[in-house]
C-alpha atoms as a PDB file:
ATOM      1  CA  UNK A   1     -10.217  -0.750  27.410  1.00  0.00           C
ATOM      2  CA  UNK A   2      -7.679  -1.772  29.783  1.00  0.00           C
ATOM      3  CA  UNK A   3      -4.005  -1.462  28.494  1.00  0.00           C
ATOM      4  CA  UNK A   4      -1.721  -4.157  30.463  1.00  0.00           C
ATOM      5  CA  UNK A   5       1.331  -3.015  28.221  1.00  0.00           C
ATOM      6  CA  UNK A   6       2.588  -1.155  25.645  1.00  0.00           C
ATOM      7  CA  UNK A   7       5.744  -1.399  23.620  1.00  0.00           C
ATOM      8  CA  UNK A   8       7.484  -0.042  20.490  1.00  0.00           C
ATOM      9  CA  UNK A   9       8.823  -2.540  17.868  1.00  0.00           C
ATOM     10  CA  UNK A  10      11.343  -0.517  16.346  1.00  0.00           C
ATOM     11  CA  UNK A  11      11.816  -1.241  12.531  1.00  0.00           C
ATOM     12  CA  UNK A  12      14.613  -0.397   9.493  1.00  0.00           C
ATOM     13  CA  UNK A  13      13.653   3.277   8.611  1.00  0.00           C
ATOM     14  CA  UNK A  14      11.439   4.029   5.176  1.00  0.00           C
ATOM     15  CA  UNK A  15      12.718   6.035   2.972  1.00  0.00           C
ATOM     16  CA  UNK A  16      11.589   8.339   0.469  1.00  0.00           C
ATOM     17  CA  UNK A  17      11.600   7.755  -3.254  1.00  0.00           C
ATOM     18  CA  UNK A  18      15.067   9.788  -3.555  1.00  0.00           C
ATOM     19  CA  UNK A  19      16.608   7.348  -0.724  1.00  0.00           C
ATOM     20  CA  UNK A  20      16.493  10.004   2.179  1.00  0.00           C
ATOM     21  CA  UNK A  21      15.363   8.748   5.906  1.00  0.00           C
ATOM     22  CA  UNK A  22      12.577  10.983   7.458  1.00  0.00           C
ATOM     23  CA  UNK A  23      13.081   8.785  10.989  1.00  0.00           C
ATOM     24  CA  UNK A  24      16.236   6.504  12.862  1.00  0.00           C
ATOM     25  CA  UNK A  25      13.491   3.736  13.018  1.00  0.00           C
ATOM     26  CA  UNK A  26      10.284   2.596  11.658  1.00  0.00           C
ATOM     27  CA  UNK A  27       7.659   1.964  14.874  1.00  0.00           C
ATOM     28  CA  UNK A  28       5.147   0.028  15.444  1.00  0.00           C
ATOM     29  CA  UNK A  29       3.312   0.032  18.769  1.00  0.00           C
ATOM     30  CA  UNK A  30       2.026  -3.236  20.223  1.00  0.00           C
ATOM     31  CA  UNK A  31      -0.114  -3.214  22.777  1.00  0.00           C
ATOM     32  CA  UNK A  32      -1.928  -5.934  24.680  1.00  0.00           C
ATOM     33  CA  UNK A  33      -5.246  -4.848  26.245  1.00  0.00           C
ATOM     34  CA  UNK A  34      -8.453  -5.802  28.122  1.00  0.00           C
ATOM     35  CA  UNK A  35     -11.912  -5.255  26.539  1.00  0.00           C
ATOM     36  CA  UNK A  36     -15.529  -6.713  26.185  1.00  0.00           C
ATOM     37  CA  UNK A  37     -16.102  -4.712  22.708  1.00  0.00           C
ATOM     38  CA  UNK A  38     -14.743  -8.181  20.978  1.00  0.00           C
ATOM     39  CA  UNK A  39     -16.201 -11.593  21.834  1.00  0.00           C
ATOM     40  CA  UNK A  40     -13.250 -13.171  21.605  1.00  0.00           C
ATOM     41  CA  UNK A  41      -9.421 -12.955  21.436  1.00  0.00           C
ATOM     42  CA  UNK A  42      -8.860 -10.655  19.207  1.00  0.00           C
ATOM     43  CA  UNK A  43      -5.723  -8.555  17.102  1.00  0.00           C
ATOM     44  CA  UNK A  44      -6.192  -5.620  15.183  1.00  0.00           C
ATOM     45  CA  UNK A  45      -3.962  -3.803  13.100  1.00  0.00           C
ATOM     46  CA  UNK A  46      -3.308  -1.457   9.815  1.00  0.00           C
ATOM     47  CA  UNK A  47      -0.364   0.304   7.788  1.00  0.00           C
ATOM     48  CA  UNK A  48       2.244  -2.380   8.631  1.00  0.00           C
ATOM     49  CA  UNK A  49       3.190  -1.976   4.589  1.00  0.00           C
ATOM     50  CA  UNK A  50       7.109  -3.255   4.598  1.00  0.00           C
ATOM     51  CA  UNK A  51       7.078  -4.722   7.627  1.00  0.00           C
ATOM     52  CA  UNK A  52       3.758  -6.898   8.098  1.00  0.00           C
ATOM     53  CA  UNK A  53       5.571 -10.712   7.507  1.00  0.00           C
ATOM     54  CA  UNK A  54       8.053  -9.721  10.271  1.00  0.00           C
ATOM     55  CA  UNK A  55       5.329  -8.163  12.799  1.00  0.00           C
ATOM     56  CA  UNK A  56       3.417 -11.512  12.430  1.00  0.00           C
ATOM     57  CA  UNK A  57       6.490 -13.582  12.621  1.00  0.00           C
ATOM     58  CA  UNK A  58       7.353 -11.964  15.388  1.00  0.00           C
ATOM     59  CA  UNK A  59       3.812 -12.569  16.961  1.00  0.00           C
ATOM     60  CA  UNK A  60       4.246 -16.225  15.817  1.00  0.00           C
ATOM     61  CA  UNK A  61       6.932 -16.298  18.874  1.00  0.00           C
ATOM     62  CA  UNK A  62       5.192 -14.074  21.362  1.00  0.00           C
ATOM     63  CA  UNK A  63       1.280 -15.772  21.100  1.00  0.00           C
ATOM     64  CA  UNK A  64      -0.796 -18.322  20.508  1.00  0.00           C
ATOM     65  CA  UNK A  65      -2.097 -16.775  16.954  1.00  0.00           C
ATOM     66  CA  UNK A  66      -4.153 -20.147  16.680  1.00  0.00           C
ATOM     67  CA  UNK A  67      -6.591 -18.751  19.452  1.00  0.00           C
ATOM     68  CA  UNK A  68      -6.965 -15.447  17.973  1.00  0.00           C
ATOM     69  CA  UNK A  69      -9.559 -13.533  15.069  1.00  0.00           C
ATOM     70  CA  UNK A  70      -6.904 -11.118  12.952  1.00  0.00           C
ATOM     71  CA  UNK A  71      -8.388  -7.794  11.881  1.00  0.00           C
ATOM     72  CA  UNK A  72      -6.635  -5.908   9.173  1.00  0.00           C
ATOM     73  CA  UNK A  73      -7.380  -2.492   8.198  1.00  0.00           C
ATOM     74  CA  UNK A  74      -5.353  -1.820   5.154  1.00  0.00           C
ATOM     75  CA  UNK A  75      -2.110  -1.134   3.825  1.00  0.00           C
ATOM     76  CA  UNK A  76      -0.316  -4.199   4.679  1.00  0.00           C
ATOM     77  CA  UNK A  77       2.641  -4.535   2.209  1.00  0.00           C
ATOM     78  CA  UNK A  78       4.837  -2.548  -0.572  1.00  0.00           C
ATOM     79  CA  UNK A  79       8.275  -2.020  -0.491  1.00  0.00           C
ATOM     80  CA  UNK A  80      10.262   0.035   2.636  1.00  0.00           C
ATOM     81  CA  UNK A  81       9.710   3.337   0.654  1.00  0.00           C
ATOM     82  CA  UNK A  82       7.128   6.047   1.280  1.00  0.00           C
ATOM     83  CA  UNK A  83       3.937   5.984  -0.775  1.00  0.00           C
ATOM     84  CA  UNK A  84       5.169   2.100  -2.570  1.00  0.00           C
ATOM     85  CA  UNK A  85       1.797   0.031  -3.578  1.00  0.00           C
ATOM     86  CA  UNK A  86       2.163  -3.698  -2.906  1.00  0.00           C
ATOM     87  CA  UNK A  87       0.300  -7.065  -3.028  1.00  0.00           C
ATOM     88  CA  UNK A  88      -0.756  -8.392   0.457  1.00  0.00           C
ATOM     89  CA  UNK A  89      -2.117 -11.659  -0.486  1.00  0.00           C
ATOM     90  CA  UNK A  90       1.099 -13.903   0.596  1.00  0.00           C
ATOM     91  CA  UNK A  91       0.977 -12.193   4.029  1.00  0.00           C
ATOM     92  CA  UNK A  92      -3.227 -13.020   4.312  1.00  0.00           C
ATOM     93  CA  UNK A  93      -1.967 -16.195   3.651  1.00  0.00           C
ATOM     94  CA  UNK A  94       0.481 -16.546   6.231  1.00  0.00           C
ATOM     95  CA  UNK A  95      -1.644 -15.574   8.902  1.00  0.00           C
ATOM     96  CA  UNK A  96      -4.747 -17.715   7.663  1.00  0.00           C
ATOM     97  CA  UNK A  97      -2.201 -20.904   7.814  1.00  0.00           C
ATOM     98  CA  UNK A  98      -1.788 -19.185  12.077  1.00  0.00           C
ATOM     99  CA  UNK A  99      -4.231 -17.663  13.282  1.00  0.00           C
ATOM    100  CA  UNK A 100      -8.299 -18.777  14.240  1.00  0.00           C
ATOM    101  CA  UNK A 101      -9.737 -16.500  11.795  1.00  0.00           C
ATOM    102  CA  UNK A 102      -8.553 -13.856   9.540  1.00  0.00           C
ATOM    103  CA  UNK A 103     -10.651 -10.622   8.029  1.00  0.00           C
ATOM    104  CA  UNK A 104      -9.546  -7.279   6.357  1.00  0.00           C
ATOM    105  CA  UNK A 105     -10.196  -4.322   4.168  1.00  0.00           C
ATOM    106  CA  UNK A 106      -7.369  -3.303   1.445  1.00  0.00           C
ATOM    107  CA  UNK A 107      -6.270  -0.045   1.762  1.00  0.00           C
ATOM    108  CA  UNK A 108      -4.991   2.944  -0.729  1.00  0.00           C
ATOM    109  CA  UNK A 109      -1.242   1.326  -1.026  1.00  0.00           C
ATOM    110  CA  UNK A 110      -2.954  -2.208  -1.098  1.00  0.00           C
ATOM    111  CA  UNK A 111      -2.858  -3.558  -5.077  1.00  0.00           C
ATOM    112  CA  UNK A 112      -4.615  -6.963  -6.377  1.00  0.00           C
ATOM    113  CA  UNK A 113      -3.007 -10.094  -6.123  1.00  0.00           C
ATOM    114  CA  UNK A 114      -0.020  -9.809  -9.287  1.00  0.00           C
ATOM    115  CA  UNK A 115      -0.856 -12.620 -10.999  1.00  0.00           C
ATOM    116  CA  UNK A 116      -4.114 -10.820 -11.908  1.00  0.00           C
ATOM    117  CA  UNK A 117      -6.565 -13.464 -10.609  1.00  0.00           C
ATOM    118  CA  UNK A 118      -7.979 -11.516  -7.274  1.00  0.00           C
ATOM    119  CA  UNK A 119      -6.643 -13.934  -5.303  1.00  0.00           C
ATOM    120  CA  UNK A 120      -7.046 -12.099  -1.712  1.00  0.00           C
ATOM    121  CA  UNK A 121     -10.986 -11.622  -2.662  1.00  0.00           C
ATOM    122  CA  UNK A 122     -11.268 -15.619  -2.440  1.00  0.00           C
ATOM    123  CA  UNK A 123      -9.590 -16.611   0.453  1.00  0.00           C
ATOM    124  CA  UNK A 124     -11.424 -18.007   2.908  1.00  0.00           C
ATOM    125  CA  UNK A 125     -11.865 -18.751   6.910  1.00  0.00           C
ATOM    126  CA  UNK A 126     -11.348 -22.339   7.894  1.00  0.00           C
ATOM    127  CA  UNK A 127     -15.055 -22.986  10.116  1.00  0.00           C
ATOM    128  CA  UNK A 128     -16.882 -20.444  10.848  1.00  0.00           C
ATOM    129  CA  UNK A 129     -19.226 -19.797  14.309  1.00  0.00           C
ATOM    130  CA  UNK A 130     -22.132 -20.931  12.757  1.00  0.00           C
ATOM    131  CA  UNK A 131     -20.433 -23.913  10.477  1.00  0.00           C
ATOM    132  CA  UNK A 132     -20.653 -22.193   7.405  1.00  0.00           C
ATOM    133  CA  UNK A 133     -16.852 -20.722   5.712  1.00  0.00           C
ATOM    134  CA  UNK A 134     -16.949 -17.048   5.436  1.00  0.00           C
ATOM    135  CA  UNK A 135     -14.432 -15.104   3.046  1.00  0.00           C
ATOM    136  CA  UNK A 136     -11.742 -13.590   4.077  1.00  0.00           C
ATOM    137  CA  UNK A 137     -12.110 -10.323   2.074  1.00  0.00           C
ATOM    138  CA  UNK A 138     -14.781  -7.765   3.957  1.00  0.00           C
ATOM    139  CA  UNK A 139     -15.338  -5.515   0.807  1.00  0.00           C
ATOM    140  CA  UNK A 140     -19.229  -5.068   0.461  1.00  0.00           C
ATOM    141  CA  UNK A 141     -19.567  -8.162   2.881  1.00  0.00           C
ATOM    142  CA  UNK A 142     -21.042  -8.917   6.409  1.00  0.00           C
ATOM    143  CA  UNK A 143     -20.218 -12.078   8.107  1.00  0.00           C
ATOM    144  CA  UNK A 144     -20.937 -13.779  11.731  1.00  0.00           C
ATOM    145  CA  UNK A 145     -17.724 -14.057  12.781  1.00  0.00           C
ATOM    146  CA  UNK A 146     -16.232 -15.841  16.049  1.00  0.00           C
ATOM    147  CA  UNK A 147     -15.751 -12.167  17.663  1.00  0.00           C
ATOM    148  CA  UNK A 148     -19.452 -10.889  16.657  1.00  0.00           C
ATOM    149  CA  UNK A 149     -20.719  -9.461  13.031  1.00  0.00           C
ATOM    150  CA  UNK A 150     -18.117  -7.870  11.004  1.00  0.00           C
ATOM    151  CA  UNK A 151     -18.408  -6.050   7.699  1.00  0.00           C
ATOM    152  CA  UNK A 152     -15.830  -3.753   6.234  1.00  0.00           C
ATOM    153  CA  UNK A 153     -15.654  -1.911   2.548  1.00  0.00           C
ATOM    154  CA  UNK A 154     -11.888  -1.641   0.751  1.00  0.00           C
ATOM    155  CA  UNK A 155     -10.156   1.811  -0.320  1.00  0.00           C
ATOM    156  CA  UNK A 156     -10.324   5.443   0.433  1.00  0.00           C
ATOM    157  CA  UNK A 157     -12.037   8.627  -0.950  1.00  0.00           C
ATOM    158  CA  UNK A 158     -10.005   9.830  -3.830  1.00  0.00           C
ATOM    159  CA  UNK A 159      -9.844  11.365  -7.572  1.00  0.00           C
ATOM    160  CA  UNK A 160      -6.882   9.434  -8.231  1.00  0.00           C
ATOM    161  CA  UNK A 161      -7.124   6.118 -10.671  1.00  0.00           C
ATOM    162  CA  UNK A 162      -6.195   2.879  -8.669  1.00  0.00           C
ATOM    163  CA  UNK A 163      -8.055  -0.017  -7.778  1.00  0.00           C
ATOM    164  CA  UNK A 164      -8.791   0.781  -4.433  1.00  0.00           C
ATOM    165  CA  UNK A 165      -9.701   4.908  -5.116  1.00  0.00           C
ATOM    166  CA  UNK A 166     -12.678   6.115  -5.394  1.00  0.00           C
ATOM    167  CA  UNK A 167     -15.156   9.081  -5.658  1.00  0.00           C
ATOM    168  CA  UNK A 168     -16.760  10.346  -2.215  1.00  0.00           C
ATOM    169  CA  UNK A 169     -20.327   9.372  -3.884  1.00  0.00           C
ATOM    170  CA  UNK A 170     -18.948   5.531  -5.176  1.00  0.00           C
ATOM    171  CA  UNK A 171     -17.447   5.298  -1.536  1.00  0.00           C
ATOM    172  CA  UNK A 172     -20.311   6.712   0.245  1.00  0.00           C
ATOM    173  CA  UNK A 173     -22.709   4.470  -1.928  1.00  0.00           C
ATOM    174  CA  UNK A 174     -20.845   1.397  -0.545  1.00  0.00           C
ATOM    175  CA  UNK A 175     -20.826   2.570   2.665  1.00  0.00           C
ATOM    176  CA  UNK A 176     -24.392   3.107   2.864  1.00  0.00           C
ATOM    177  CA  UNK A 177     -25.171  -0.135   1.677  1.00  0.00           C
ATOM    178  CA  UNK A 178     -23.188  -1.876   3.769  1.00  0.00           C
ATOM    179  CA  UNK A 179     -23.760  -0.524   6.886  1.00  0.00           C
ATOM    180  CA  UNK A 180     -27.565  -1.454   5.803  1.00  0.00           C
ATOM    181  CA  UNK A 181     -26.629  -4.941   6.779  1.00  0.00           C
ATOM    182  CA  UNK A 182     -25.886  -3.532  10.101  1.00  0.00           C
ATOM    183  CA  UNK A 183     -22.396  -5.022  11.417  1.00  0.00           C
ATOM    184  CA  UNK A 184     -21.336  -4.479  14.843  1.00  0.00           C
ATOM    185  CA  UNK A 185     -17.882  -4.173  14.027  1.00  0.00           C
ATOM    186  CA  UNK A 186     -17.506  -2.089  10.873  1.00  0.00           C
ATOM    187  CA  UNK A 187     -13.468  -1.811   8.867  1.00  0.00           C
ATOM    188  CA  UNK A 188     -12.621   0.851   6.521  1.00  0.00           C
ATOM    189  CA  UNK A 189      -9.591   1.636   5.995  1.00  0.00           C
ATOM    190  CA  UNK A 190     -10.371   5.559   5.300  1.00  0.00           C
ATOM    191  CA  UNK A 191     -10.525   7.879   8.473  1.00  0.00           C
ATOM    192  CA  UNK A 192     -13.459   9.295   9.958  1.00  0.00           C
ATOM    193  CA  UNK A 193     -13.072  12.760  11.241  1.00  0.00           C
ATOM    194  CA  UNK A 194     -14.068  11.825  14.781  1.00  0.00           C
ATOM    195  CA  UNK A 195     -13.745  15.421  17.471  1.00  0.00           C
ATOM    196  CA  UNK A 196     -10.689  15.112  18.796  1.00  0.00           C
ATOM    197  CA  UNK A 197      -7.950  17.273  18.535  1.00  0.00           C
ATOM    198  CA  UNK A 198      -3.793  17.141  18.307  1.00  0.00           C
ATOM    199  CA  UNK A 199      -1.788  18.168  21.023  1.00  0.00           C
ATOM    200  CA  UNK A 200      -1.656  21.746  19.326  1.00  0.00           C
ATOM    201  CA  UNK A 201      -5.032  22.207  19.452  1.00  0.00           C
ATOM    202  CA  UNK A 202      -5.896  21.113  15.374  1.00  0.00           C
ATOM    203  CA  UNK A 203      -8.761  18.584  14.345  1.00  0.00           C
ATOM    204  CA  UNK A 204      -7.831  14.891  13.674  1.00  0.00           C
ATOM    205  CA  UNK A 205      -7.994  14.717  10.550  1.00  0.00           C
ATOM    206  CA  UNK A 206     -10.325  12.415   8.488  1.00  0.00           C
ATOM    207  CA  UNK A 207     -13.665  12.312   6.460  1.00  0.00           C
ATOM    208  CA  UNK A 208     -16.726  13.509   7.776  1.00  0.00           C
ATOM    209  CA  UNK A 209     -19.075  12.096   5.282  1.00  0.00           C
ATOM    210  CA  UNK A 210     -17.419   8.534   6.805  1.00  0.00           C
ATOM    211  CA  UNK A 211     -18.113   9.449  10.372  1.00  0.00           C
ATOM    212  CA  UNK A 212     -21.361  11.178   9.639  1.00  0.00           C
ATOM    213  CA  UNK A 213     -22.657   8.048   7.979  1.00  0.00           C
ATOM    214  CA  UNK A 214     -20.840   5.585  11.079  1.00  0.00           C
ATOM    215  CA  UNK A 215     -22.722   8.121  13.654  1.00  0.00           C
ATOM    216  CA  UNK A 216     -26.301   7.602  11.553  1.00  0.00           C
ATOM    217  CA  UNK A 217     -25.905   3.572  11.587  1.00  0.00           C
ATOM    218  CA  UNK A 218     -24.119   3.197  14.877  1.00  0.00           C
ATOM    219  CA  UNK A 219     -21.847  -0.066  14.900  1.00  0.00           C
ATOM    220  CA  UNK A 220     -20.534  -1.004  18.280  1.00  0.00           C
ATOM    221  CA  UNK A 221     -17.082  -1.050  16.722  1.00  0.00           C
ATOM    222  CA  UNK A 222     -15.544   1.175  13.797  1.00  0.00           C
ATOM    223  CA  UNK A 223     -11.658   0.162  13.091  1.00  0.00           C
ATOM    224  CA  UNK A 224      -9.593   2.185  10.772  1.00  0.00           C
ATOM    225  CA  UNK A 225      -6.550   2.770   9.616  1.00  0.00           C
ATOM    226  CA  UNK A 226      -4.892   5.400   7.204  1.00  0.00           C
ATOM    227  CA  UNK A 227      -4.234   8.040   9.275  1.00  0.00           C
ATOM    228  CA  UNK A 228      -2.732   7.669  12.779  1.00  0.00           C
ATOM    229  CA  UNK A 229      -4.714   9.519  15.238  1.00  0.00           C
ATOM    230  CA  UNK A 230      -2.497   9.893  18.634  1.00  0.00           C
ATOM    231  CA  UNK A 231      -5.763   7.871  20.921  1.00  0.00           C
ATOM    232  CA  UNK A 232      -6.144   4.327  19.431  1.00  0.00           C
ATOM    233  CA  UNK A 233      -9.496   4.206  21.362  1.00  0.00           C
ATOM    234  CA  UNK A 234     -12.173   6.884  21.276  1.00  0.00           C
ATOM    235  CA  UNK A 235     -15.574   6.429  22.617  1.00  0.00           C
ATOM    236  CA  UNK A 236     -18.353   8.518  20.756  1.00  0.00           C
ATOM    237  CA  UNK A 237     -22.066   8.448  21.049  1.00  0.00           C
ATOM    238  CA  UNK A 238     -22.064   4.699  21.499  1.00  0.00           C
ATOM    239  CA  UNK A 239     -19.150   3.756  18.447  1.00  0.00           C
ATOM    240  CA  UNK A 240     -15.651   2.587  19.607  1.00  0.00           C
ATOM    241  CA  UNK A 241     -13.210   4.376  17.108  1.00  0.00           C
ATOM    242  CA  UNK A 242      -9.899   2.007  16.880  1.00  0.00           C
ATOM    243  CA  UNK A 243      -7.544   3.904  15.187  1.00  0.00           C
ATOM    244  CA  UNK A 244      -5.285   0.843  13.947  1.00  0.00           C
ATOM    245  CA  UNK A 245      -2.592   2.509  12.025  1.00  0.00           C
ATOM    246  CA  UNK A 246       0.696   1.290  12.699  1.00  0.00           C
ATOM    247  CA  UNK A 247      -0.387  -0.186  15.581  1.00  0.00           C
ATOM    248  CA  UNK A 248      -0.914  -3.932  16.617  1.00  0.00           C
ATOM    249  CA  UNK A 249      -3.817  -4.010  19.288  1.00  0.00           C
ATOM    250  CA  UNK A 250      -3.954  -7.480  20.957  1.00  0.00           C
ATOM    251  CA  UNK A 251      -6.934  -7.632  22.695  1.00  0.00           C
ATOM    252  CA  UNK A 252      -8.396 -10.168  25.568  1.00  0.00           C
ATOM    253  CA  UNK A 253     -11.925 -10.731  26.819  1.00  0.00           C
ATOM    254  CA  UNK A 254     -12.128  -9.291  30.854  1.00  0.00           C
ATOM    255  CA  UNK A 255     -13.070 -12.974  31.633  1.00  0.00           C
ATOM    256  CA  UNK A 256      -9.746 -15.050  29.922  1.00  0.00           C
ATOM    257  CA  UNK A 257      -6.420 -14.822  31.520  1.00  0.00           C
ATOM    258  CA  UNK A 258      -4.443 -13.427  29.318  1.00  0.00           C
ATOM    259  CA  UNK A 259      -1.495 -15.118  30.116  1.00  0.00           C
ATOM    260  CA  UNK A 260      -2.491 -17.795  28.602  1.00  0.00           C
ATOM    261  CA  UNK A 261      -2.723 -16.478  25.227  1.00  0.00           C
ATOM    262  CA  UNK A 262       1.267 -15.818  25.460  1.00  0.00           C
ATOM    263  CA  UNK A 263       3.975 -18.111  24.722  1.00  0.00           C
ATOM    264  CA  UNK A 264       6.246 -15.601  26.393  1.00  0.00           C
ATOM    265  CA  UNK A 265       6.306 -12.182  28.140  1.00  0.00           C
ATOM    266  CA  UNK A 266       6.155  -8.974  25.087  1.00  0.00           C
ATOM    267  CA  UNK A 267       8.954  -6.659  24.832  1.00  0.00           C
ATOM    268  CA  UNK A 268      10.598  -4.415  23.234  1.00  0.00           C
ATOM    269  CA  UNK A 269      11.881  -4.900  20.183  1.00  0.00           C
ATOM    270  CA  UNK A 270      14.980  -4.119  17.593  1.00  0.00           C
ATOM    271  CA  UNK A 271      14.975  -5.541  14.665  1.00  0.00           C
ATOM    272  CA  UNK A 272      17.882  -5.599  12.047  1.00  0.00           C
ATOM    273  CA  UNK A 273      16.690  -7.092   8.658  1.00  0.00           C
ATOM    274  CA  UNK A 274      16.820  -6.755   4.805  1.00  0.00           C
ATOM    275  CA  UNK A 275      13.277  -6.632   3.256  1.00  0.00           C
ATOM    276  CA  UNK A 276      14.660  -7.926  -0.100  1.00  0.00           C
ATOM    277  CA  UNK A 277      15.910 -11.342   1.460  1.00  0.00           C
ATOM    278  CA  UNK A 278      12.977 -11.901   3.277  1.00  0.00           C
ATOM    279  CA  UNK A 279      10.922 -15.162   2.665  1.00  0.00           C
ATOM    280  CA  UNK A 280       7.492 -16.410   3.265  1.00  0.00           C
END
C-alpha cells in the first residue's frame, strides 16, 4: 500500500475509572492510502469507542463518505473512560445515512442495542453489487459486497460473561465455519498473533489459534482491531493483516484520483469537545 499522508487527530484524553489521565490527548491516526487489495473506495477502522460520532463527523467535512464502503472492526462507542462498554448502533446509523455501504464486527467493549431489540444485527445496506440488500452486521455472515466478499464474526476469546465473550472452542467454532464460506476480506475484531515483533524485540501480541486458522483458509484480506500493532499493514504468506485499531485507513483504488474523493485537503487535527453534550 501506498501511504499519500498520515496525520494524528488528537482527541480529549480517557481516563481511568478513578478519573486519572494516562495521556495529554487521545489519538487517532488517519491515513489516506493507495491499494488494489479493495475494489473500491474504501475506509477501515476499529477502537474509536468515545470518539467514533466526532471521527465520522469530522470525515463528513473532509470526504465524499457517499462514494465510500465503511469497515468497522469493533469497539466503536462507550463512554471517554478506560475499559466503558457502550451501544454503537446510533453511530452504524449515522454512517449508513453517509456513506455507500457500511459493514462491521462488534467488539469486546461493544454491547447490544439498549432497548434490547438487537437493533445493529438488522440494519441493512441500501443496494447491494448484485441488487440484492445485504445486512449490515458480519457476525457468522458472508456477503458480495461493492469492495469484493466480506465476512467477519463479532467478539473476542475470553472466560469472562458478556455478550460478545467467548470460549477459544465457541470462537474457533465460528471461525471455522465462517471462513468455510471463504471471504476474501475476513473482520474479527480479536488479534491474530501474526510474527512481528515491538521495537524491543517482544512478539505482537495476539491469538494464534486466530492466525493459525486465517493462515489454513487464506483470505486476501484479514482486518482487526483490539490490539494496536505498531505496522497497520503486514503482508504474510498471501493474507494482508490491517491492524485497524485506533486508526482510520482511507483507502483508494491505484486507478481513481484520489483527489476526487476529498472535499478538502486532511490535516491535523485538535479537537476540544464534551462527550456528554454531544448529539447525533
Amino acid at each position: 500500500m501506498e501511504e499519500i499522508c498520515h496525520y494524528k487527530w488528537r482527541f480529549p484524553p480517557t481516563k481511568s475509572r478513578n478519573g486519572k489521565i494516562r495521556n495529554e490527548n487521545d489519538i487517532k491516526s488517519v491515513i489516506l492510502l493507495r491499494s488494489d487489495l479493495v475494489n473500491g473506495p474504501t475506509i477501515i477502522t476499529s477502537d474509536l469507542h468515545s470518539h467514533t460520532y466526532k471521527v465520522f463527523s469530522l470525515l463528513d467535512e473532509y470526504i465524499h463518505l457517499d462514494q465510500f464502503t465503511i469497515i468497522c472492526a469493533g469497539d466503536m462507542s462507550g463512554a471517554p473512560v478506560f475499559g466503558s462498554d457502550g451501544d454503537p448502533t446510533k453511530y452504524y446509523e449515522y454512517m449508513l445515512e453517509r456513506c455507500g455501504e457500511l459493514y462491521f464486527s462488534q467488539g469486546n467493549h461493544d454491547m447490544p442495542s439498549e432497548d434490547g431489540l438487537h437493533r445493529e444485527k438488522l440494519l441493512h445496506n441500501k443496494v447491494a453489487k448484485f441488487g440484492t440488500d445485504s445486512l449490515c452486521s458480519l457476525d457468522g455472515h458472508v456477503f458480495n459486497s461493492k469492495i469484493g466478499s466480506i465476512g467477519g464474526i463479532d467478539g473476542t476469546i475470553s472466560n469472562k460473561t458478556h455478550d460478545y465473550k467467548m470460549g477459544s472452542k465457541e470462537y474457533c467454532h465460528k471461525l471455522m465455519k465462517l471462513m468455510g464460506k471463504r471471504p476474501n476480506i475476513l473482520v474479527t475484531h480479536d488479534t491474530p498473533s501474526i510474527p512481528r515483533k515491538y521495537y524491543n524485540g517482544d512478539d505482537y501480541v495476539g491469538n494464534e489459534k486466530i492466525y493459525n486458522l486465517v493462515g489454513k483458509y487464506g483470505p486476501k484480506l484479514h482486518i482487526y482491531g483490539h490490539s494496536h500493532h505498531p505496522t497497520y499493514h503486514n503482508l504474510i504468506d498471501g493474507v494482508n493483516y490491517i491492524c485497524a485499531d485506533a486508526r482510520v485507513l482511507i483507502i483508494i483504488p491505484t486507478d481513481k484520483d484520489y483527489l476526487a474523493y476529498l472535499k478538502k485537503e486532511l490535516q491535523d487535527e485538535y479537537i476540544i469537545y464534551d462527550y456528554y453534550s454531544q448529539e447525533i
